[in-house]
PDB file of N, CA and C in Angstrom:
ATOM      1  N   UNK A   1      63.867  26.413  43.085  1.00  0.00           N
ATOM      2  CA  UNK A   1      63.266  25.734  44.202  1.00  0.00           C
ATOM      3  C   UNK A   1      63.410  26.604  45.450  1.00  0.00           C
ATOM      4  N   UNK A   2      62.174  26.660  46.226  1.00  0.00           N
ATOM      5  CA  UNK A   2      62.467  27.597  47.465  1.00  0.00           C
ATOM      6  C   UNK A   2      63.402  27.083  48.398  1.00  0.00           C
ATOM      7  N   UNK A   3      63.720  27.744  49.210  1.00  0.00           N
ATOM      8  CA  UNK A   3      64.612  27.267  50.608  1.00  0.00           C
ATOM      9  C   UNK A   3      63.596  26.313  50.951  1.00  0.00           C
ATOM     10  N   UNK A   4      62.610  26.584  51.806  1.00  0.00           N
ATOM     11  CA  UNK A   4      61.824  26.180  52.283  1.00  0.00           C
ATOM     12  C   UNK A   4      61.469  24.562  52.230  1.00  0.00           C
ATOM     13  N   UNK A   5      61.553  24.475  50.792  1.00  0.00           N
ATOM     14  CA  UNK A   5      61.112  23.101  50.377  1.00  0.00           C
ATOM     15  C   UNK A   5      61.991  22.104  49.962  1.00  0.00           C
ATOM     16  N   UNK A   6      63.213  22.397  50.013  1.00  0.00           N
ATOM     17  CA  UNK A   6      64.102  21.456  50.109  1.00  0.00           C
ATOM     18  C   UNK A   6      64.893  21.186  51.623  1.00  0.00           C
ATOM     19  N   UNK A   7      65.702  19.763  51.464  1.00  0.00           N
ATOM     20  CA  UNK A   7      66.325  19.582  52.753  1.00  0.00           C
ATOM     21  C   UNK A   7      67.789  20.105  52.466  1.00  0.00           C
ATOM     22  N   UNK A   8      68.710  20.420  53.118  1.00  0.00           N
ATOM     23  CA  UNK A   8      69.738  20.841  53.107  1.00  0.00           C
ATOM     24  C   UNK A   8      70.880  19.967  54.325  1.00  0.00           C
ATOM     25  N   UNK A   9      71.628  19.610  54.034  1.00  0.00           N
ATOM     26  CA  UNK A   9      72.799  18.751  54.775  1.00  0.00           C
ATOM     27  C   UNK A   9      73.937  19.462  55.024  1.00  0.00           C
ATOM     28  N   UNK A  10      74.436  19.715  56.041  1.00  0.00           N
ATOM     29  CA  UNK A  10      75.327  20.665  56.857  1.00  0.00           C
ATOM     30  C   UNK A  10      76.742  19.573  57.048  1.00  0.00           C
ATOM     31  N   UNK A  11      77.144  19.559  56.791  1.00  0.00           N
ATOM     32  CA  UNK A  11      78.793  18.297  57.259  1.00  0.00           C
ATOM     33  C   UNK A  11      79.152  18.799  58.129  1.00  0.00           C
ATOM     34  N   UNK A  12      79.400  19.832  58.361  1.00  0.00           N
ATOM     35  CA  UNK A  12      80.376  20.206  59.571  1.00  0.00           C
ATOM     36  C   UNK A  12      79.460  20.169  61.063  1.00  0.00           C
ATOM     37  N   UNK A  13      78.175  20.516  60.984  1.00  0.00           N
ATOM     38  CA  UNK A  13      77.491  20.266  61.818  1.00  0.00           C
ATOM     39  C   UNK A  13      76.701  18.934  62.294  1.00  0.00           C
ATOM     40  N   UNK A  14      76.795  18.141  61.049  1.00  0.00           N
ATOM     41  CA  UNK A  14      76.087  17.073  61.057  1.00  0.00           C
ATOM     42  C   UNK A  14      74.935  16.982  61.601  1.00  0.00           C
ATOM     43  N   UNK A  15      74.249  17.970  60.311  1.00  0.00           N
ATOM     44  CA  UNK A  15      72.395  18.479  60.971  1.00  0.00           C
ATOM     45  C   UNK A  15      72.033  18.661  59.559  1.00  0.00           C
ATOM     46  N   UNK A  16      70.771  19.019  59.505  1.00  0.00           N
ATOM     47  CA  UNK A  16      70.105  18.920  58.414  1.00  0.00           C
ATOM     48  C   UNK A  16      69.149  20.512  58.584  1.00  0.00           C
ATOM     49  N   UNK A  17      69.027  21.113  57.679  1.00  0.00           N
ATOM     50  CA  UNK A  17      68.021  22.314  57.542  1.00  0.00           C
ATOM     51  C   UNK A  17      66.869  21.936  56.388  1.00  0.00           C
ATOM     52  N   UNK A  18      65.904  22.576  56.740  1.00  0.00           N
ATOM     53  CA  UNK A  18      64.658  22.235  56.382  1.00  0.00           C
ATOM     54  C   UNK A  18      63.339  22.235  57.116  1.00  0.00           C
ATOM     55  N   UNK A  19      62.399  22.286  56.756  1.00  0.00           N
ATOM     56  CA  UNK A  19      61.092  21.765  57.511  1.00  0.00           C
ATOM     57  C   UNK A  19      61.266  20.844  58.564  1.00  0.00           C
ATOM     58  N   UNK A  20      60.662  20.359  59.595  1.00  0.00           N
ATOM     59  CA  UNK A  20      60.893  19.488  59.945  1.00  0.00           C
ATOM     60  C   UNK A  20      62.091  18.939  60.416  1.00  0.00           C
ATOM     61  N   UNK A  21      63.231  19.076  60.323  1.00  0.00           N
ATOM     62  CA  UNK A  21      64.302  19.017  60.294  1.00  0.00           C
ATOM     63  C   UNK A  21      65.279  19.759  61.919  1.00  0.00           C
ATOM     64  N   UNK A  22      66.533  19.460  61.600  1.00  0.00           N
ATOM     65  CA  UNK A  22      67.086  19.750  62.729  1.00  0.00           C
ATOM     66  C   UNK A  22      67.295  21.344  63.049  1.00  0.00           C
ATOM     67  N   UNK A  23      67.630  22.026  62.242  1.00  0.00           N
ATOM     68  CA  UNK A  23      66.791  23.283  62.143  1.00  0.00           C
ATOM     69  C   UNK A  23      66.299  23.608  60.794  1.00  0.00           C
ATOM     70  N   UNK A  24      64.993  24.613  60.984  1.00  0.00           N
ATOM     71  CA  UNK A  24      64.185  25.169  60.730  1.00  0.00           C
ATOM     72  C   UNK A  24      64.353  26.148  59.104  1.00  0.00           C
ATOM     73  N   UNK A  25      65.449  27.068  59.429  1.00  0.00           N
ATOM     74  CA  UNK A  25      65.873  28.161  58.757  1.00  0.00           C
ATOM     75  C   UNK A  25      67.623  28.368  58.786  1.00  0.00           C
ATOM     76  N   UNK A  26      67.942  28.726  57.412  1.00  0.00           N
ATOM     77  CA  UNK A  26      69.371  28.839  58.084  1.00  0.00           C
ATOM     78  C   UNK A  26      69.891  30.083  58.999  1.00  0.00           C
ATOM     79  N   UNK A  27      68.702  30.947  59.219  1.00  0.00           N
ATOM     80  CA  UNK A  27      69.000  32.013  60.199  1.00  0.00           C
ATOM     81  C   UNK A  27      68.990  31.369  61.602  1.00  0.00           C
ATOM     82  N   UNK A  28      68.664  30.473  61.654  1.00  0.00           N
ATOM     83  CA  UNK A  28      68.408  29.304  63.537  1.00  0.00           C
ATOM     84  C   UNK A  28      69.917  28.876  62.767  1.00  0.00           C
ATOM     85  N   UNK A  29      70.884  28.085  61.896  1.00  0.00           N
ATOM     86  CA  UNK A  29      71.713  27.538  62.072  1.00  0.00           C
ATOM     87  C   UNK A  29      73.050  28.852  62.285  1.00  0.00           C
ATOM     88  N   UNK A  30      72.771  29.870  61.912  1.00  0.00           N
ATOM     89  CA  UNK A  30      73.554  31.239  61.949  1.00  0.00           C
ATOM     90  C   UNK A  30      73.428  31.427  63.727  1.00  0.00           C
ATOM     91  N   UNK A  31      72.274  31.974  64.146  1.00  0.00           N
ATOM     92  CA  UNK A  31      72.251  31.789  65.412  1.00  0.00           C
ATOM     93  C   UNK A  31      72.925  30.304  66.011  1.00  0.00           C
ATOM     94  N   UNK A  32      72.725  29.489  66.244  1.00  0.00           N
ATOM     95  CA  UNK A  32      73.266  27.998  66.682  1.00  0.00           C
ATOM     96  C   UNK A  32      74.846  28.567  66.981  1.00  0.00           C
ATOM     97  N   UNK A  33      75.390  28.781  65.362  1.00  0.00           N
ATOM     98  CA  UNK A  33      76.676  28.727  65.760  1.00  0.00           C
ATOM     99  C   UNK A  33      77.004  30.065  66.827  1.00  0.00           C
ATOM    100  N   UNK A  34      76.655  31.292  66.991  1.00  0.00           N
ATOM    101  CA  UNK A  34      76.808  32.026  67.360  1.00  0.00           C
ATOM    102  C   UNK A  34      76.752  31.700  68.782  1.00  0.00           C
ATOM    103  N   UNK A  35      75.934  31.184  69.149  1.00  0.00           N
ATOM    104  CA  UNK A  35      75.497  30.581  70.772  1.00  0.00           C
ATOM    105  C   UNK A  35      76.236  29.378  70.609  1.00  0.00           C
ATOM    106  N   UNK A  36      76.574  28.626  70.558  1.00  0.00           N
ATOM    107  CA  UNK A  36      78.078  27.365  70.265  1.00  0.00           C
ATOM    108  C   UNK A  36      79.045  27.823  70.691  1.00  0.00           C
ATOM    109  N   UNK A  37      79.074  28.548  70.669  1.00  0.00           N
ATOM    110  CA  UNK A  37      80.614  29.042  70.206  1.00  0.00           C
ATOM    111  C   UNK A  37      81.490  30.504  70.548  1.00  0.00           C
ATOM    112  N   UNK A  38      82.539  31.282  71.014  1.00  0.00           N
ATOM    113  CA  UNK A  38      82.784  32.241  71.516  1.00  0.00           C
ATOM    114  C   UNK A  38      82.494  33.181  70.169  1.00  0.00           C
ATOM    115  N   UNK A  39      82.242  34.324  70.028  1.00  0.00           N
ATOM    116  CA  UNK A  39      82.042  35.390  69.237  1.00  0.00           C
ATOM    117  C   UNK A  39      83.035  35.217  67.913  1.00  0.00           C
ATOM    118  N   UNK A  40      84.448  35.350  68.532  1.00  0.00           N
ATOM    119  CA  UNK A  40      85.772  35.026  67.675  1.00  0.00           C
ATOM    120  C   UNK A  40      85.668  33.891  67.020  1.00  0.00           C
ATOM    121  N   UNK A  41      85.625  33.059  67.518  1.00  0.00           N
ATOM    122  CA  UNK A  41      85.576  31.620  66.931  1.00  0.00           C
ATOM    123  C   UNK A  41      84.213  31.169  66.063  1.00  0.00           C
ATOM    124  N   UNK A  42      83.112  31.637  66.229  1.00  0.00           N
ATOM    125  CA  UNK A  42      82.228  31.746  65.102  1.00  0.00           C
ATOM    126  C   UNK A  42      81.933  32.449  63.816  1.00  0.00           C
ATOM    127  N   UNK A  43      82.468  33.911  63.993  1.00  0.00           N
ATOM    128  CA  UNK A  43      83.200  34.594  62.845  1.00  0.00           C
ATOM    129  C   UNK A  43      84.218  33.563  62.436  1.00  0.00           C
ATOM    130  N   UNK A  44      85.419  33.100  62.741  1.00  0.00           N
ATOM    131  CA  UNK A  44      86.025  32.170  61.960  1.00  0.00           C
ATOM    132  C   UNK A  44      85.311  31.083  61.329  1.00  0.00           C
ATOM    133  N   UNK A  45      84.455  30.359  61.845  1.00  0.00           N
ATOM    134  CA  UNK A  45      83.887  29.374  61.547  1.00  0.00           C
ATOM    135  C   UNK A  45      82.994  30.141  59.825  1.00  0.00           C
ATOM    136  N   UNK A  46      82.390  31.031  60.173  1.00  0.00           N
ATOM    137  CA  UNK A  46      81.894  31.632  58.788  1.00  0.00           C
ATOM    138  C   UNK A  46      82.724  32.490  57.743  1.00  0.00           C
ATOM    139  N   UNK A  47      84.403  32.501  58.239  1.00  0.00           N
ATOM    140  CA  UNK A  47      84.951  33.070  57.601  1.00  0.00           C
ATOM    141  C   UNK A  47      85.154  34.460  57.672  1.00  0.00           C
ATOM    142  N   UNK A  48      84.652  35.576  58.564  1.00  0.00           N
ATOM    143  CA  UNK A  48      84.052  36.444  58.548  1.00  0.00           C
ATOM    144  C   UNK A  48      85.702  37.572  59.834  1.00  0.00           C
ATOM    145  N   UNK A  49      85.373  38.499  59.280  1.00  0.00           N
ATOM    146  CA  UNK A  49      86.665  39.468  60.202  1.00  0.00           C
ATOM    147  C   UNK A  49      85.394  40.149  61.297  1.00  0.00           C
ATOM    148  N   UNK A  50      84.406  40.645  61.098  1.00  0.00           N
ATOM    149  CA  UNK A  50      83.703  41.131  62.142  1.00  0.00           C
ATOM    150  C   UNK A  50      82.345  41.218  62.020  1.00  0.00           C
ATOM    151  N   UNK A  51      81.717  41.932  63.180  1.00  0.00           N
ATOM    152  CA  UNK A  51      80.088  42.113  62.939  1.00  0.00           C
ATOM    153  C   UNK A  51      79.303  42.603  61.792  1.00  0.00           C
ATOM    154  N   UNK A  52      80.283  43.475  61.056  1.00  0.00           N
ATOM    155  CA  UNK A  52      79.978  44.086  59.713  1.00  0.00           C
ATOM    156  C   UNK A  52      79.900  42.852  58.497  1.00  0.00           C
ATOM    157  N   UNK A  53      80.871  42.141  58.543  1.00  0.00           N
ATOM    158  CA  UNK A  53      80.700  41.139  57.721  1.00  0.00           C
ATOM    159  C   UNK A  53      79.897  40.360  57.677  1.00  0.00           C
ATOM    160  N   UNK A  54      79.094  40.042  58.967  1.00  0.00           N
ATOM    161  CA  UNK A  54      78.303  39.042  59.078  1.00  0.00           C
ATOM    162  C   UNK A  54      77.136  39.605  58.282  1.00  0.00           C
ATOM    163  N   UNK A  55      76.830  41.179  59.064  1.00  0.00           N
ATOM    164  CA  UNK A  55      75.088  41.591  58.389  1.00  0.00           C
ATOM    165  C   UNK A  55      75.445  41.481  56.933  1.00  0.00           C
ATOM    166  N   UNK A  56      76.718  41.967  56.513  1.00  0.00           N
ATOM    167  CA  UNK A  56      76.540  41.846  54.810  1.00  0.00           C
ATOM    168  C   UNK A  56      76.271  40.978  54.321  1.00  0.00           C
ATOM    169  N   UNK A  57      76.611  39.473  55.395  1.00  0.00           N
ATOM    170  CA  UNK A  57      76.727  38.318  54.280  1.00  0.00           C
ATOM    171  C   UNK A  57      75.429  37.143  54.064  1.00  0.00           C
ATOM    172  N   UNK A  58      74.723  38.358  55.653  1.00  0.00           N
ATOM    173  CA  UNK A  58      73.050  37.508  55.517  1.00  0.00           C
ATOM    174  C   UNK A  58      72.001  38.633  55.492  1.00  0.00           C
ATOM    175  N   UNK A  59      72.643  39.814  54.722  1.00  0.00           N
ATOM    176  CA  UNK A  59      71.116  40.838  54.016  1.00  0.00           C
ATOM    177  C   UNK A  59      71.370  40.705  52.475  1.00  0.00           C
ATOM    178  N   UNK A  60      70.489  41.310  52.125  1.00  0.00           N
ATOM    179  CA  UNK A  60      70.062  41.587  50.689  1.00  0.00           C
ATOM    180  C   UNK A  60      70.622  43.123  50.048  1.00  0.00           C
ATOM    181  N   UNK A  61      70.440  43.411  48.780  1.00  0.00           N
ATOM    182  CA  UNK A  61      70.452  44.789  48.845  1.00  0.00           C
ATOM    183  C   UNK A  61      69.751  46.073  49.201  1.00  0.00           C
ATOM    184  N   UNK A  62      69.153  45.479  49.995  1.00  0.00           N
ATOM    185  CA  UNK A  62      67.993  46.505  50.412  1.00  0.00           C
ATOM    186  C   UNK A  62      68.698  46.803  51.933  1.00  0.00           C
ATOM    187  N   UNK A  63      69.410  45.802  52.345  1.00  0.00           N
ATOM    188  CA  UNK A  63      69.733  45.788  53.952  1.00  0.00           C
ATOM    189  C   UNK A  63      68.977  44.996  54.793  1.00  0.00           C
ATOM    190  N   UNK A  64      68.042  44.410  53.602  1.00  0.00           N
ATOM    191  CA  UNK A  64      67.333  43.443  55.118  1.00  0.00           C
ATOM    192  C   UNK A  64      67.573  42.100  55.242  1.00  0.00           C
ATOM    193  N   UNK A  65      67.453  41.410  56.048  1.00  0.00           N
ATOM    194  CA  UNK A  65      67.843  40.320  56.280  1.00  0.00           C
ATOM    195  C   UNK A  65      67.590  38.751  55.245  1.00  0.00           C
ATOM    196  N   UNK A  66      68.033  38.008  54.500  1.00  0.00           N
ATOM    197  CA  UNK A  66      67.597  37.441  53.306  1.00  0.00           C
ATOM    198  C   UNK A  66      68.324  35.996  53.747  1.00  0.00           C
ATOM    199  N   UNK A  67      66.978  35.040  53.709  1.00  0.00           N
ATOM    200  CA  UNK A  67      67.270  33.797  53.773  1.00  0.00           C
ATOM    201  C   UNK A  67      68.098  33.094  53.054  1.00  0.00           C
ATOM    202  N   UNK A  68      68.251  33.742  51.563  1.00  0.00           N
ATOM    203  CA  UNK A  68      68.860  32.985  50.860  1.00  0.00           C
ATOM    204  C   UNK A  68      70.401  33.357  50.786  1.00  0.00           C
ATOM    205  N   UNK A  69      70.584  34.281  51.150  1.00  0.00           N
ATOM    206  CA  UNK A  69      71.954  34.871  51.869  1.00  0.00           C
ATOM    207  C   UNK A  69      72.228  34.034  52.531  1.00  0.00           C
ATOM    208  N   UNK A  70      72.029  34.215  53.641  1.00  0.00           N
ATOM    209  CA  UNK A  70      72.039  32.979  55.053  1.00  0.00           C
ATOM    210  C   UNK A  70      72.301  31.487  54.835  1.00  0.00           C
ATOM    211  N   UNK A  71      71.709  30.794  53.175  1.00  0.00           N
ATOM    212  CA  UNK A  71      71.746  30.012  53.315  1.00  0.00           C
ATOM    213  C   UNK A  71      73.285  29.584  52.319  1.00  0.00           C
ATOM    214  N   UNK A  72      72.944  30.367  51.316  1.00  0.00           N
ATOM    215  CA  UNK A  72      74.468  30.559  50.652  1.00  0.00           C
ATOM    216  C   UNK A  72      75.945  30.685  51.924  1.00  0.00           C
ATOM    217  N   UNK A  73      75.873  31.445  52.523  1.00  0.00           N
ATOM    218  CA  UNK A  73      76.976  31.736  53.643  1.00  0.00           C
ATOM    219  C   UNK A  73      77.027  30.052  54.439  1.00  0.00           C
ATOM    220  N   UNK A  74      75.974  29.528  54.756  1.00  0.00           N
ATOM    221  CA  UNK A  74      75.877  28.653  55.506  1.00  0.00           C
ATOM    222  C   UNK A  74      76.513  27.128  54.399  1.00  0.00           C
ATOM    223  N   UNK A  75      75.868  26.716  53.198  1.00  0.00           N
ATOM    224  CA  UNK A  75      76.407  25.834  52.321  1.00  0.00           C
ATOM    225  C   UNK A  75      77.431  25.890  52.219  1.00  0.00           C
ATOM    226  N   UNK A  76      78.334  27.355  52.225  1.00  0.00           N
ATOM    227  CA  UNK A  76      79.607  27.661  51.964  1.00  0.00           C
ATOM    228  C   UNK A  76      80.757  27.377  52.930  1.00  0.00           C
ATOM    229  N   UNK A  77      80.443  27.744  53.972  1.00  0.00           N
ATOM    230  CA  UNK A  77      81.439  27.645  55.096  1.00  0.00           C
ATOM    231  C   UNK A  77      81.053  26.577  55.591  1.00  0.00           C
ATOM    232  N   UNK A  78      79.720  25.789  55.983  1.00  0.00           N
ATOM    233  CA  UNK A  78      79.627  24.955  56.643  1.00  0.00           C
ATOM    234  C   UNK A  78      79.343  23.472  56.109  1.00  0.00           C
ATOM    235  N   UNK A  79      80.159  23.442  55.096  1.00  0.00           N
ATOM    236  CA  UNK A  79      80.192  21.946  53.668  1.00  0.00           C
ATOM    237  C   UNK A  79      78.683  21.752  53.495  1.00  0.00           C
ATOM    238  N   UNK A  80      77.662  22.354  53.343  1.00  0.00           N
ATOM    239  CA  UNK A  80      76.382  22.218  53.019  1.00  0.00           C
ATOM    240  C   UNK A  80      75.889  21.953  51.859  1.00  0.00           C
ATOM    241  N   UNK A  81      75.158  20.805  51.250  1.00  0.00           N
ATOM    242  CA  UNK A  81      74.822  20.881  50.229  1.00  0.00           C
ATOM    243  C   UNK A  81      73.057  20.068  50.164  1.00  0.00           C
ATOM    244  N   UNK A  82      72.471  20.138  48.712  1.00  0.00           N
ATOM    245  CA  UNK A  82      71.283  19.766  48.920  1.00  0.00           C
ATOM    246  C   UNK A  82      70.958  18.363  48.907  1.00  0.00           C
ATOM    247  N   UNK A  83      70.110  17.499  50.346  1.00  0.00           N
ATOM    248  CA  UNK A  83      70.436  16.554  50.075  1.00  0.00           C
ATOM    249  C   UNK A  83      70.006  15.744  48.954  1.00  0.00           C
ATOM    250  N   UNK A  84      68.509  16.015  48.241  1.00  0.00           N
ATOM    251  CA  UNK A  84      68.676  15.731  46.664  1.00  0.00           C
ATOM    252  C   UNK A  84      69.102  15.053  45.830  1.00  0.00           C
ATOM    253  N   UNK A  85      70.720  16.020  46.430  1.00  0.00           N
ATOM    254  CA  UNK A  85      71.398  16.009  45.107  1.00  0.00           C
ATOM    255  C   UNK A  85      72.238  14.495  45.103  1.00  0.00           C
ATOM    256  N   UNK A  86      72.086  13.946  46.843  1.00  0.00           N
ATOM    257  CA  UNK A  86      72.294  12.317  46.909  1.00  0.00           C
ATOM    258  C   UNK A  86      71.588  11.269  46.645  1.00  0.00           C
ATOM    259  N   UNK A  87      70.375  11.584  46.529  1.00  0.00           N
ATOM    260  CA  UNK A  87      68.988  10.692  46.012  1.00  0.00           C
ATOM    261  C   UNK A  87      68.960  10.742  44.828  1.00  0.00           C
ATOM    262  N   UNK A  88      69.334   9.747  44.210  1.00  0.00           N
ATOM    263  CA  UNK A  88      68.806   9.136  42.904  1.00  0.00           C
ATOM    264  C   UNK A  88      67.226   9.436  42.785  1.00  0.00           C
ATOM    265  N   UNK A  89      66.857   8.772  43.517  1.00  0.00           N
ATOM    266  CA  UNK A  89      65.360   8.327  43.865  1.00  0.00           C
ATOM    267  C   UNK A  89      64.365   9.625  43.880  1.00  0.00           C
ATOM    268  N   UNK A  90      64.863  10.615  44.316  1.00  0.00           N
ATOM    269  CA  UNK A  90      64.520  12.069  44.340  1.00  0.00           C
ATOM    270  C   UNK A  90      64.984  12.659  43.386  1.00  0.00           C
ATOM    271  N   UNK A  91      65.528  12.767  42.457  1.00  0.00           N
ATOM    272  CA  UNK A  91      66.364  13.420  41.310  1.00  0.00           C
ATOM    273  C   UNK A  91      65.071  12.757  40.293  1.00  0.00           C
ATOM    274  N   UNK A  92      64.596  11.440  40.641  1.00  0.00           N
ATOM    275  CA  UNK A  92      63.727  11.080  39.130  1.00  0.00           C
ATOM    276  C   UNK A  92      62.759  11.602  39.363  1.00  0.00           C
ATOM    277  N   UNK A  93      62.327  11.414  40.852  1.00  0.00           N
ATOM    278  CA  UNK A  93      60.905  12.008  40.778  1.00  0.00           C
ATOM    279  C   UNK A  93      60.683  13.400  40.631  1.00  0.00           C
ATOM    280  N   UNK A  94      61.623  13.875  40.682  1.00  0.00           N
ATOM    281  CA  UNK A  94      61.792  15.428  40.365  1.00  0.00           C
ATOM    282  C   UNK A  94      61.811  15.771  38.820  1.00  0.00           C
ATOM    283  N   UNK A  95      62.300  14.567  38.277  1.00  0.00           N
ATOM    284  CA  UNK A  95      62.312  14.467  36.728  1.00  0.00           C
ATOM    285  C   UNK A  95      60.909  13.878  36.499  1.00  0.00           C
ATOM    286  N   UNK A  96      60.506  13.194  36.512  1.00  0.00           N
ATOM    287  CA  UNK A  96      59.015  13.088  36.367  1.00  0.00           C
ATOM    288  C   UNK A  96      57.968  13.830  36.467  1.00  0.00           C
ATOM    289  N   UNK A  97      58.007  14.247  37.820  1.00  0.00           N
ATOM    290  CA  UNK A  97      57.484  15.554  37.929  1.00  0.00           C
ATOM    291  C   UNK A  97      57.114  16.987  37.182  1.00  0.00           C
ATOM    292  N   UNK A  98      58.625  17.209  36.179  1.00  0.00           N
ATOM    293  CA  UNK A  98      58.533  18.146  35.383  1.00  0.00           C
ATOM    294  C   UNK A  98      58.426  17.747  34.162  1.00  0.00           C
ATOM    295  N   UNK A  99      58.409  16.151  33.682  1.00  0.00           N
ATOM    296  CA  UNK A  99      57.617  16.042  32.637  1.00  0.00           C
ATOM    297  C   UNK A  99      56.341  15.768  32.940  1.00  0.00           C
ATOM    298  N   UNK A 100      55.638  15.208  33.683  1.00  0.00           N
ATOM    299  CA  UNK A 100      54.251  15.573  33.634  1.00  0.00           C
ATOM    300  C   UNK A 100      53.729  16.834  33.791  1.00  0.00           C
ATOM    301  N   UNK A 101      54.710  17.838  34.318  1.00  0.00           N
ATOM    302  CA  UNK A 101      53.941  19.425  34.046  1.00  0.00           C
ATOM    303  C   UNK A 101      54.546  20.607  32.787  1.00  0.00           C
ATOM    304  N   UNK A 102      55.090  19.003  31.672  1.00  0.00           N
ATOM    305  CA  UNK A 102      55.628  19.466  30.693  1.00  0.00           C
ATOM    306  C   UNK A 102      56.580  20.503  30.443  1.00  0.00           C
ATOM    307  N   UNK A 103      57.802  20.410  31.320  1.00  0.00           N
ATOM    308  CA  UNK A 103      58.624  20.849  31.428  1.00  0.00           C
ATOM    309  C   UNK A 103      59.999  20.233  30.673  1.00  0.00           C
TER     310      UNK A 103
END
């Protein structure tokens, strides 16, 4: 499933990522905390010893910048998970879904 198209639930922030949503991308919730927060204290918040750690932990192997990095780092440190995965109601239709496209 893309980033894109699911919602994502943040606990520690008590925000939601997604479309529509309270932010956008988890590169806006990476920024957020960064502007929140003193330099030091947002590296802690992601776990992170310095500026080096951060680009590693939201590029790819190519070096460029990768959403799904971003969003892994972000689920991780910031109790994030999909909200989904709390909907019953969304879990069937998601199951339905892939049996009518015979999955």
């Amino acid at each position: 499933m893309d980033v894109y198209s699911s919602v994502y639930k943040l606990d520690d922030l008590q925000a939601t990522v997604g479309k529509g949503q309270d932010f956008p991308t988890f590169l806006s919730v990476v920024d957020y905390v960064f502007e929140a927060n003193n330099f030091g204290n947002a590296l802690k918040i992601f776990d992170l010893t310095d500026v080096s750690d951060l680009a590693e932990a939201i590029t790819d192997t190519t070096g460029h910048y990768s959403e799904d990095a971003a969003k892994e780092l972000c689920l991780d440190r910031l109790d994030g998970h999909d909200i989904e995965d709390d909907d019953p109601e969304a879990e069937w239709g998601d199951e339905m879904y892939d049996r009518a496209a015979g999955k």
